[in-house]
PDB file of N, CA and C in Angstrom:
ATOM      1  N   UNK A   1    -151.118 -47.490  17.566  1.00  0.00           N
ATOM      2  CA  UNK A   1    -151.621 -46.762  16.422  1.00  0.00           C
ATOM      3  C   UNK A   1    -150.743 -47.012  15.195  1.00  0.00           C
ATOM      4  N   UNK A   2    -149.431 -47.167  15.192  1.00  0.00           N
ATOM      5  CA  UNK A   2    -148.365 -47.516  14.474  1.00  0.00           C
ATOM      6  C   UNK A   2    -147.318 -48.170  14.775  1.00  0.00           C
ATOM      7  N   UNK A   3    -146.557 -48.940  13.606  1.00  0.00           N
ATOM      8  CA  UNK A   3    -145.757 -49.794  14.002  1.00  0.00           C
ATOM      9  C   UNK A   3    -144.329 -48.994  14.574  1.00  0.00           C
ATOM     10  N   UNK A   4    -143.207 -49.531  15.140  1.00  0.00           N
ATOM     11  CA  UNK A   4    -141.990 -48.995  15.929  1.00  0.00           C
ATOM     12  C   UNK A   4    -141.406 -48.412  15.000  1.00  0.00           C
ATOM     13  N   UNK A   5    -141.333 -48.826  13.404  1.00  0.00           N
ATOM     14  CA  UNK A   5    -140.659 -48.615  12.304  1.00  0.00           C
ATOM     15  C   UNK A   5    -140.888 -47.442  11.767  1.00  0.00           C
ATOM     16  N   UNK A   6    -139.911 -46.308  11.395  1.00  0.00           N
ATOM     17  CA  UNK A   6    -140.101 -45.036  11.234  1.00  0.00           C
ATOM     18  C   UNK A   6    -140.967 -44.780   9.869  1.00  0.00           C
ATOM     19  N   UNK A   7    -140.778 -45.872   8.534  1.00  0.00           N
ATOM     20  CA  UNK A   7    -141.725 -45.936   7.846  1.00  0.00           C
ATOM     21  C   UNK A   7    -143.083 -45.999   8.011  1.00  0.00           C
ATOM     22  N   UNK A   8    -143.275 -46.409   8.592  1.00  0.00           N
ATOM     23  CA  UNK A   8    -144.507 -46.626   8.607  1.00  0.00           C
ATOM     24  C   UNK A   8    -145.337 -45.393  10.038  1.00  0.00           C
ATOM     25  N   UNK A   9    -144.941 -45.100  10.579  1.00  0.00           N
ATOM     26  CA  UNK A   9    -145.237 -44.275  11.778  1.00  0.00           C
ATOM     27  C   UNK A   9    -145.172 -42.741  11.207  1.00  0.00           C
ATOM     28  N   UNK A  10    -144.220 -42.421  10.760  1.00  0.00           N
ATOM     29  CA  UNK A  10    -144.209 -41.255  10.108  1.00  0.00           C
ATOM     30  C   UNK A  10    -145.407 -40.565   9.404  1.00  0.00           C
ATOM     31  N   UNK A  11    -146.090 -41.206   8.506  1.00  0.00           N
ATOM     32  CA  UNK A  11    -147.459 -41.291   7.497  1.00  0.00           C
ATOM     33  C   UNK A  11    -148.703 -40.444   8.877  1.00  0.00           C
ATOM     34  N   UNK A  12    -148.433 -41.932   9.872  1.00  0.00           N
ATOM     35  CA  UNK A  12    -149.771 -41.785  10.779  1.00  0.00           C
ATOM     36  C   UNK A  12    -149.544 -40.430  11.987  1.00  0.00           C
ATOM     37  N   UNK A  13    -148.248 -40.270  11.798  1.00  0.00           N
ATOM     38  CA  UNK A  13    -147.834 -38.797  12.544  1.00  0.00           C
ATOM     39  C   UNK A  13    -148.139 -37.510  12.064  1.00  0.00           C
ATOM     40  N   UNK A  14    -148.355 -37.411  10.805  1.00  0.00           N
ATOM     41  CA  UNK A  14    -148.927 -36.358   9.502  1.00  0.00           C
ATOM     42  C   UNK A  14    -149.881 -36.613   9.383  1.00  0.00           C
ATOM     43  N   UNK A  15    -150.544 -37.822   9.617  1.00  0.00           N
ATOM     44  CA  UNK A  15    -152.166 -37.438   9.863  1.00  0.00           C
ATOM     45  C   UNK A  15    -152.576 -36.925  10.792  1.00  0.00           C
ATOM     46  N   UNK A  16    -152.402 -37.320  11.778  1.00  0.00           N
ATOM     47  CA  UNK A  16    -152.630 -36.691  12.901  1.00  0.00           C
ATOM     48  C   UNK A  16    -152.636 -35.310  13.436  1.00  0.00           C
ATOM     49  N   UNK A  17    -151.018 -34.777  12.844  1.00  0.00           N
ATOM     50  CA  UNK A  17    -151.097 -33.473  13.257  1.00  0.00           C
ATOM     51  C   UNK A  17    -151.488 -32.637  12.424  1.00  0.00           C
ATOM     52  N   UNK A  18    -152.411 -32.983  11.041  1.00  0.00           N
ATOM     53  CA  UNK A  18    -152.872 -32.321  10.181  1.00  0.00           C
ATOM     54  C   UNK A  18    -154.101 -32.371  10.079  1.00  0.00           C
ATOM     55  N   UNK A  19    -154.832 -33.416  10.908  1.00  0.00           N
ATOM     56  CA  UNK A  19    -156.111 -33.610  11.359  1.00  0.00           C
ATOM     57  C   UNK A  19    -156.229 -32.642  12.676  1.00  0.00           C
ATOM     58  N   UNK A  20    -155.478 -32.545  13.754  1.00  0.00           N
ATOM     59  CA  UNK A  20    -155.407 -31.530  14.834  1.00  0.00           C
ATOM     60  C   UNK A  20    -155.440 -30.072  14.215  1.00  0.00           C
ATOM     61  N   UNK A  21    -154.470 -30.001  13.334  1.00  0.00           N
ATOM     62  CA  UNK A  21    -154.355 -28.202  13.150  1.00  0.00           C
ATOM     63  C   UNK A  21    -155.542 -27.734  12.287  1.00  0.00           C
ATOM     64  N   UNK A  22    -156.377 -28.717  11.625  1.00  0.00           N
ATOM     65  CA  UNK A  22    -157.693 -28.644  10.408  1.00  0.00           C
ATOM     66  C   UNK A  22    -159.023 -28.233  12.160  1.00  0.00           C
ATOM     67  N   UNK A  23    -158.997 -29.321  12.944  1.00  0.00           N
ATOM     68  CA  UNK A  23    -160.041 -28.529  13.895  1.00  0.00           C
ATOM     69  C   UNK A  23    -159.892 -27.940  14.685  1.00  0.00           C
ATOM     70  N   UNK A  24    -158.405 -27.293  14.972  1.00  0.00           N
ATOM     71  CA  UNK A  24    -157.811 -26.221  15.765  1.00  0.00           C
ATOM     72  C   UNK A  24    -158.590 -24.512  14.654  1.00  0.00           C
ATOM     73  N   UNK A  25    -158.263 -24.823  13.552  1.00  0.00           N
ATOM     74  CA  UNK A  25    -159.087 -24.027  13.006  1.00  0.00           C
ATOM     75  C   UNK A  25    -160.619 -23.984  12.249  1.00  0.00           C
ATOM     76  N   UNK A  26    -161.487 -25.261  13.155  1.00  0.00           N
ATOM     77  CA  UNK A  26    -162.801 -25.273  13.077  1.00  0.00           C
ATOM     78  C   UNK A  26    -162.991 -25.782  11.853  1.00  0.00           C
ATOM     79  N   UNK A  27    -162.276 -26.590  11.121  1.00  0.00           N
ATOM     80  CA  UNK A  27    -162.808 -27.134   9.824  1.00  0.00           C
ATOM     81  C   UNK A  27    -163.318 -28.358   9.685  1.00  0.00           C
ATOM     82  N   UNK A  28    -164.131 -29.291   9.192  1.00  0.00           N
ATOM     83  CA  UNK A  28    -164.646 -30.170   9.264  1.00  0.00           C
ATOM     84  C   UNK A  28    -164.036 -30.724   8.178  1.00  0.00           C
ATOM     85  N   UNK A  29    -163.385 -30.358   7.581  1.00  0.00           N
ATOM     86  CA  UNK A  29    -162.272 -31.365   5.969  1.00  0.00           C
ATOM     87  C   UNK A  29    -161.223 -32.236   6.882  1.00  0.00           C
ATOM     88  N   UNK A  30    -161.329 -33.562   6.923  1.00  0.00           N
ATOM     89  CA  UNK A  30    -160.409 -34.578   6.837  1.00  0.00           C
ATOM     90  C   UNK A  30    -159.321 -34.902   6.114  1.00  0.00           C
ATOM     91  N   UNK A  31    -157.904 -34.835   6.623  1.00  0.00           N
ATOM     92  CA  UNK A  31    -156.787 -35.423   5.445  1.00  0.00           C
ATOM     93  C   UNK A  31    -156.494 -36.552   5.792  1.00  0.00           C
ATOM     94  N   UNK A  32    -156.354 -37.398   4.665  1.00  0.00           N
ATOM     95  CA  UNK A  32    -155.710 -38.744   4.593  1.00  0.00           C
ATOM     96  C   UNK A  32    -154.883 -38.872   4.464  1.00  0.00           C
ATOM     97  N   UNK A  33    -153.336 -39.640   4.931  1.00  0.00           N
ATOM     98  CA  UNK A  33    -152.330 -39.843   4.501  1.00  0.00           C
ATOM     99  C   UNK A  33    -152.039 -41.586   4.711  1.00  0.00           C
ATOM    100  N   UNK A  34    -151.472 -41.909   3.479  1.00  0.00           N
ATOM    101  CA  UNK A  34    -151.217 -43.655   3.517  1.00  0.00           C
ATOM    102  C   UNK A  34    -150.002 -43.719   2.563  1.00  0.00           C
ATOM    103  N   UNK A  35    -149.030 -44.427   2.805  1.00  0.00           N
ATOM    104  CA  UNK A  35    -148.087 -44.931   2.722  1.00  0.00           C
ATOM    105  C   UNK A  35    -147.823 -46.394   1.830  1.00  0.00           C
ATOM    106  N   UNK A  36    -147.351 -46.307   1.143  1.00  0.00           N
ATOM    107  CA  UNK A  36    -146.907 -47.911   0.249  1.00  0.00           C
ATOM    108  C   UNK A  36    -145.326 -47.806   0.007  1.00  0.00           C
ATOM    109  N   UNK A  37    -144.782 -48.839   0.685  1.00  0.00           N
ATOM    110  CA  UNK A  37    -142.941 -47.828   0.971  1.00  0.00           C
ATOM    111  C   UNK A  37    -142.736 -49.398  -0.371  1.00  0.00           C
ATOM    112  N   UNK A  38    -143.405 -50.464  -0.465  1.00  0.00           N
ATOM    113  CA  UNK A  38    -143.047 -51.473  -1.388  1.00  0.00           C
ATOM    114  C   UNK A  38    -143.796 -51.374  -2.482  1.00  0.00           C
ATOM    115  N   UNK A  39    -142.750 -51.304  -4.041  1.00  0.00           N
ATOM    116  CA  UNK A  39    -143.573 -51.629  -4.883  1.00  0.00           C
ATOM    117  C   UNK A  39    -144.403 -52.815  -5.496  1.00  0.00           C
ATOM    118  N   UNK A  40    -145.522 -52.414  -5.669  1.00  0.00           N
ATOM    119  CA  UNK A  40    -146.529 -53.889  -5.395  1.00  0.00           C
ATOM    120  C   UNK A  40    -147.374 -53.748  -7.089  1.00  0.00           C
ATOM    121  N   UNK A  41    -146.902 -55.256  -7.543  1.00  0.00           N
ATOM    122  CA  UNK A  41    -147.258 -55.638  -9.009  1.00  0.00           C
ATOM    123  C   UNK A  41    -148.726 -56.064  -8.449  1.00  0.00           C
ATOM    124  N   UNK A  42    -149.405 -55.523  -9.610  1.00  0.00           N
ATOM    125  CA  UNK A  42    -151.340 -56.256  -9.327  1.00  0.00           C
ATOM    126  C   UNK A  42    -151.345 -57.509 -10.684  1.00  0.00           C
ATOM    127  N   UNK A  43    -150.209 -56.739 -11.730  1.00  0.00           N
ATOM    128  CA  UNK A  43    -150.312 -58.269 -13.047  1.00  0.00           C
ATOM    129  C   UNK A  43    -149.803 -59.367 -12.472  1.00  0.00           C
ATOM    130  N   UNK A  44    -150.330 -60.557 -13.296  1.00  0.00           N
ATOM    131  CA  UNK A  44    -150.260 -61.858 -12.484  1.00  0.00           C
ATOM    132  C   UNK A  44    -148.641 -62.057 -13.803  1.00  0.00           C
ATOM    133  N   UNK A  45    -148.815 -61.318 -14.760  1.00  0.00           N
ATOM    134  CA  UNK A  45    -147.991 -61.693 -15.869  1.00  0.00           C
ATOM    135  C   UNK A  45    -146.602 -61.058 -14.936  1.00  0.00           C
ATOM    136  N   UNK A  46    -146.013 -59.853 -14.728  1.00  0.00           N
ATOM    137  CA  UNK A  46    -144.952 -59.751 -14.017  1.00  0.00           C
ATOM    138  C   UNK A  46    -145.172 -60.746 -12.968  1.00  0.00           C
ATOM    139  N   UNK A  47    -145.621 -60.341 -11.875  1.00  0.00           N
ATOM    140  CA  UNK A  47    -145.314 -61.923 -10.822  1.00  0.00           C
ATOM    141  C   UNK A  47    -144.275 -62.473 -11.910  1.00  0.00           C
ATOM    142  N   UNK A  48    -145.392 -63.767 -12.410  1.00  0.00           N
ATOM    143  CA  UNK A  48    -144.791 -64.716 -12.662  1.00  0.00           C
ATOM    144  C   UNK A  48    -143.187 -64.726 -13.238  1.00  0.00           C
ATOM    145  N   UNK A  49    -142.803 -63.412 -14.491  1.00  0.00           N
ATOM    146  CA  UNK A  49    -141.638 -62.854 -15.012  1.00  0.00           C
ATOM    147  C   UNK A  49    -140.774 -63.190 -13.725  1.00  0.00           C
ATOM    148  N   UNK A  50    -141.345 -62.215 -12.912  1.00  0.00           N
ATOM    149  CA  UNK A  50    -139.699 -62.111 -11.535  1.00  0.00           C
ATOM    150  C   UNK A  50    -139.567 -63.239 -11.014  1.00  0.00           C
ATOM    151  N   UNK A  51    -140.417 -64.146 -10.600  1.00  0.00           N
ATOM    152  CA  UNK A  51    -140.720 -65.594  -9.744  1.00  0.00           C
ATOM    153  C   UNK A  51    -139.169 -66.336 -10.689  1.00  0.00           C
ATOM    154  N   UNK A  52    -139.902 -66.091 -11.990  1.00  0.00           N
ATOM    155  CA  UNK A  52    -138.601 -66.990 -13.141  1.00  0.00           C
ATOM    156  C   UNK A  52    -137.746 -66.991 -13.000  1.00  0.00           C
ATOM    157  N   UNK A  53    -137.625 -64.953 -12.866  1.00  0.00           N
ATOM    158  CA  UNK A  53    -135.887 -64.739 -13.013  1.00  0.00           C
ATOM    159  C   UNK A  53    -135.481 -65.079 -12.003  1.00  0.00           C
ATOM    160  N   UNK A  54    -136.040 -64.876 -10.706  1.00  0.00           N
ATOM    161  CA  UNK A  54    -135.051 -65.388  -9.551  1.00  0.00           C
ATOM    162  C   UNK A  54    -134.949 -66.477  -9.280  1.00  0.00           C
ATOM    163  N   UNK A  55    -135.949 -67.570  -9.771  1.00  0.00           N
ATOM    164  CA  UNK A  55    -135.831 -68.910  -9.708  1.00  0.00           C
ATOM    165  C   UNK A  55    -134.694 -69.297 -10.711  1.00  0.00           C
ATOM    166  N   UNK A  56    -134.297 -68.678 -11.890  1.00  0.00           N
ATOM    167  CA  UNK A  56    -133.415 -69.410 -12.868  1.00  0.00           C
ATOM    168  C   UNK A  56    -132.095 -68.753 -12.227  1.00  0.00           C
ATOM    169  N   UNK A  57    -131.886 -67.519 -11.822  1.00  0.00           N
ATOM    170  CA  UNK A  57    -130.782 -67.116 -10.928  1.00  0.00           C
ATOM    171  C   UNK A  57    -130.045 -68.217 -10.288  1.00  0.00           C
ATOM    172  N   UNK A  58    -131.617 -68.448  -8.759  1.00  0.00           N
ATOM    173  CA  UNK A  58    -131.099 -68.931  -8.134  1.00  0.00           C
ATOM    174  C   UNK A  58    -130.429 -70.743  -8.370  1.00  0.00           C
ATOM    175  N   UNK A  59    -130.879 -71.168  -9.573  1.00  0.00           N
ATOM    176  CA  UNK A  59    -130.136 -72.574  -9.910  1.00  0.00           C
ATOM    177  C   UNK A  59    -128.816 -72.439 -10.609  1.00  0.00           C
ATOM    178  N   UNK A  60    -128.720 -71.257 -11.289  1.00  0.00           N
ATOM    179  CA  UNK A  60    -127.478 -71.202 -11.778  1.00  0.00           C
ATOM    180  C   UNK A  60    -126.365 -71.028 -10.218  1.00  0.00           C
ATOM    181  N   UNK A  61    -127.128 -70.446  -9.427  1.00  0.00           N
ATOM    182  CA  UNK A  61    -125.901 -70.123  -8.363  1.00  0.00           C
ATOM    183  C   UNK A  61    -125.582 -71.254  -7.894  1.00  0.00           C
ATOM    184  N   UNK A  62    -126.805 -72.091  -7.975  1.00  0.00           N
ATOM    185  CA  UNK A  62    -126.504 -73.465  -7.244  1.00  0.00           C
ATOM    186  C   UNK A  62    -125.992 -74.383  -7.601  1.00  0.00           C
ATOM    187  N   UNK A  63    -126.134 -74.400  -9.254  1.00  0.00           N
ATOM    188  CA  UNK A  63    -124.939 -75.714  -9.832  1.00  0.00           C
ATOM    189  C   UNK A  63    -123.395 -74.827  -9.847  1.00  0.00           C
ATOM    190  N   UNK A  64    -123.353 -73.509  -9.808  1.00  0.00           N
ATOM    191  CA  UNK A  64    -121.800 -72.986  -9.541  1.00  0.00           C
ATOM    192  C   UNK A  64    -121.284 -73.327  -8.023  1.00  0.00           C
ATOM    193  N   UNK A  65    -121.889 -73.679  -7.169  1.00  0.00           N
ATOM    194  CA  UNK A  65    -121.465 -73.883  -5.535  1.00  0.00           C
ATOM    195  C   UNK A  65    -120.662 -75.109  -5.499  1.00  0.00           C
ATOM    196  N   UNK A  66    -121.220 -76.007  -5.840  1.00  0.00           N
ATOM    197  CA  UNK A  66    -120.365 -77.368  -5.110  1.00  0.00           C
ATOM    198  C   UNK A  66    -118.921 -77.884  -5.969  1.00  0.00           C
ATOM    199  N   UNK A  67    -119.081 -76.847  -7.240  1.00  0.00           N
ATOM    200  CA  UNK A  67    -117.414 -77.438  -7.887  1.00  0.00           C
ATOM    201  C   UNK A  67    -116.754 -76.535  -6.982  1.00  0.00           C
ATOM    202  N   UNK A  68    -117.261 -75.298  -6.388  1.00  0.00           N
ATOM    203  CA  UNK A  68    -116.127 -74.326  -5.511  1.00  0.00           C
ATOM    204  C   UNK A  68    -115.829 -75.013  -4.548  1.00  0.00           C
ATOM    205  N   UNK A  69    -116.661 -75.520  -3.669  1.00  0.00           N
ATOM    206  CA  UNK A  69    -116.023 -76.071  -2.767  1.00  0.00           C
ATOM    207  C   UNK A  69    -115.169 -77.747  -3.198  1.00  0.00           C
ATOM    208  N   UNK A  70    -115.759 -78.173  -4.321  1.00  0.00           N
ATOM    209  CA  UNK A  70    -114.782 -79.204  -4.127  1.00  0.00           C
ATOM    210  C   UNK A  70    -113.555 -78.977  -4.906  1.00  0.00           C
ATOM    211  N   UNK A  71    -113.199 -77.656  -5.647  1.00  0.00           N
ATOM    212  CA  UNK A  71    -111.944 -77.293  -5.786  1.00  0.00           C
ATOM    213  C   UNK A  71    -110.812 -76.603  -4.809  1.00  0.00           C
ATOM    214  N   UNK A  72    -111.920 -75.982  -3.693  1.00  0.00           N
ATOM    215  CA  UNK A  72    -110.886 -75.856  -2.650  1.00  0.00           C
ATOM    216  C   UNK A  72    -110.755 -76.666  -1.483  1.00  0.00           C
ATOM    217  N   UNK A  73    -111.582 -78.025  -1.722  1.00  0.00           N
ATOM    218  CA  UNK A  73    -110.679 -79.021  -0.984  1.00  0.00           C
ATOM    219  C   UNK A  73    -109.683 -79.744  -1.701  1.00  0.00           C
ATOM    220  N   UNK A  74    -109.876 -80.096  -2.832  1.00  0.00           N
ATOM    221  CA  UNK A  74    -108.849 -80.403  -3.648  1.00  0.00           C
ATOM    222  C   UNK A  74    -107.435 -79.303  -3.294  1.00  0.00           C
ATOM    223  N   UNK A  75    -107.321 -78.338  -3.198  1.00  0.00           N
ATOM    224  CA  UNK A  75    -106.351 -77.766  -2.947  1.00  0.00           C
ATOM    225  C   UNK A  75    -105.638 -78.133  -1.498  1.00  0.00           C
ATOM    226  N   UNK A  76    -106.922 -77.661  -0.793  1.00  0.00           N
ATOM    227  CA  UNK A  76    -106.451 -78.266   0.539  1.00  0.00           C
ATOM    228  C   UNK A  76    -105.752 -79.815   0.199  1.00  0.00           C
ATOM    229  N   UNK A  77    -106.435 -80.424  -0.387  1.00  0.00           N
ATOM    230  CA  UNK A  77    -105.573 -81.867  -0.360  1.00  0.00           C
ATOM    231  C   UNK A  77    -103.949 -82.114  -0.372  1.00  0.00           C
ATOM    232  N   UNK A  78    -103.843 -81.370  -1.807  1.00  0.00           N
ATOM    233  CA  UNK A  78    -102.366 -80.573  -2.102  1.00  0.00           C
ATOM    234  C   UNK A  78    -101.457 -80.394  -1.490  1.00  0.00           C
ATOM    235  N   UNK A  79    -101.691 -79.323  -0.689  1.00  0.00           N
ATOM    236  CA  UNK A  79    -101.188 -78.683  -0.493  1.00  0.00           C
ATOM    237  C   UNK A  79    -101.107 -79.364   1.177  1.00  0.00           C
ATOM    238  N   UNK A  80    -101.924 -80.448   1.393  1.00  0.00           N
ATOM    239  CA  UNK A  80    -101.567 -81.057   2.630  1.00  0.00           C
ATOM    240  C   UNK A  80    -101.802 -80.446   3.986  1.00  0.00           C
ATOM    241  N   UNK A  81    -102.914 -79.130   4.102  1.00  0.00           N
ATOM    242  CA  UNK A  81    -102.770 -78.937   4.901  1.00  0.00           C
ATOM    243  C   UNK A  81    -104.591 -79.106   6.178  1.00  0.00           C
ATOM    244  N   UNK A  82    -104.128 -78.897   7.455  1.00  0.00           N
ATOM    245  CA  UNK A  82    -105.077 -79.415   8.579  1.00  0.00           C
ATOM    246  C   UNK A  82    -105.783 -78.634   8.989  1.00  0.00           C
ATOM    247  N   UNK A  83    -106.488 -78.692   8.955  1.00  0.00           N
ATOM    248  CA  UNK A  83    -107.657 -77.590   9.669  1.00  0.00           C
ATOM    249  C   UNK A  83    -107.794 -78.071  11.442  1.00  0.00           C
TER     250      UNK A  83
END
């Protein structure tokens, strides 16, 4: 009926026992309960905004990576020592 994950199970546990106690007292009114635990863009214009930013993020991180490591082998060089 629901997934293992307490998010999501929780929702369908409050329906349930609020659908039970509604015809425990003979009522024919239905409650719904639904859950959206992620916020979800419908503009195609954000999309695309965040897609950018994390795409331009992620290249800046990537031309900063390989002088790090080749400055700390350069050190290692130095400093002469063996792994």
């Amino acid at each position: 009926m629901c997934s293992a994950e307490p998010i999501n199970c929780f929702p369908m546990l409050v329906n349930i026992l609020s659908n039970t106690f509604l015809k425990l007292f003979n009522s024919t009114a239905l409650i719904r309960v639904w859950s959206e635990p992620f916020y979800s863009t419908q503009s195609l214009e954000v999309k695309s905004d965040i897609f950018f930013i994390c795409l331009s993020y992620m290249l800046i991180l990537a031309a900063g990576l390989p002088p790090h490591f080749a400055v700390s082998s350069m050190e290692d060089y130095k400093v002469k020592s063996v792994h």
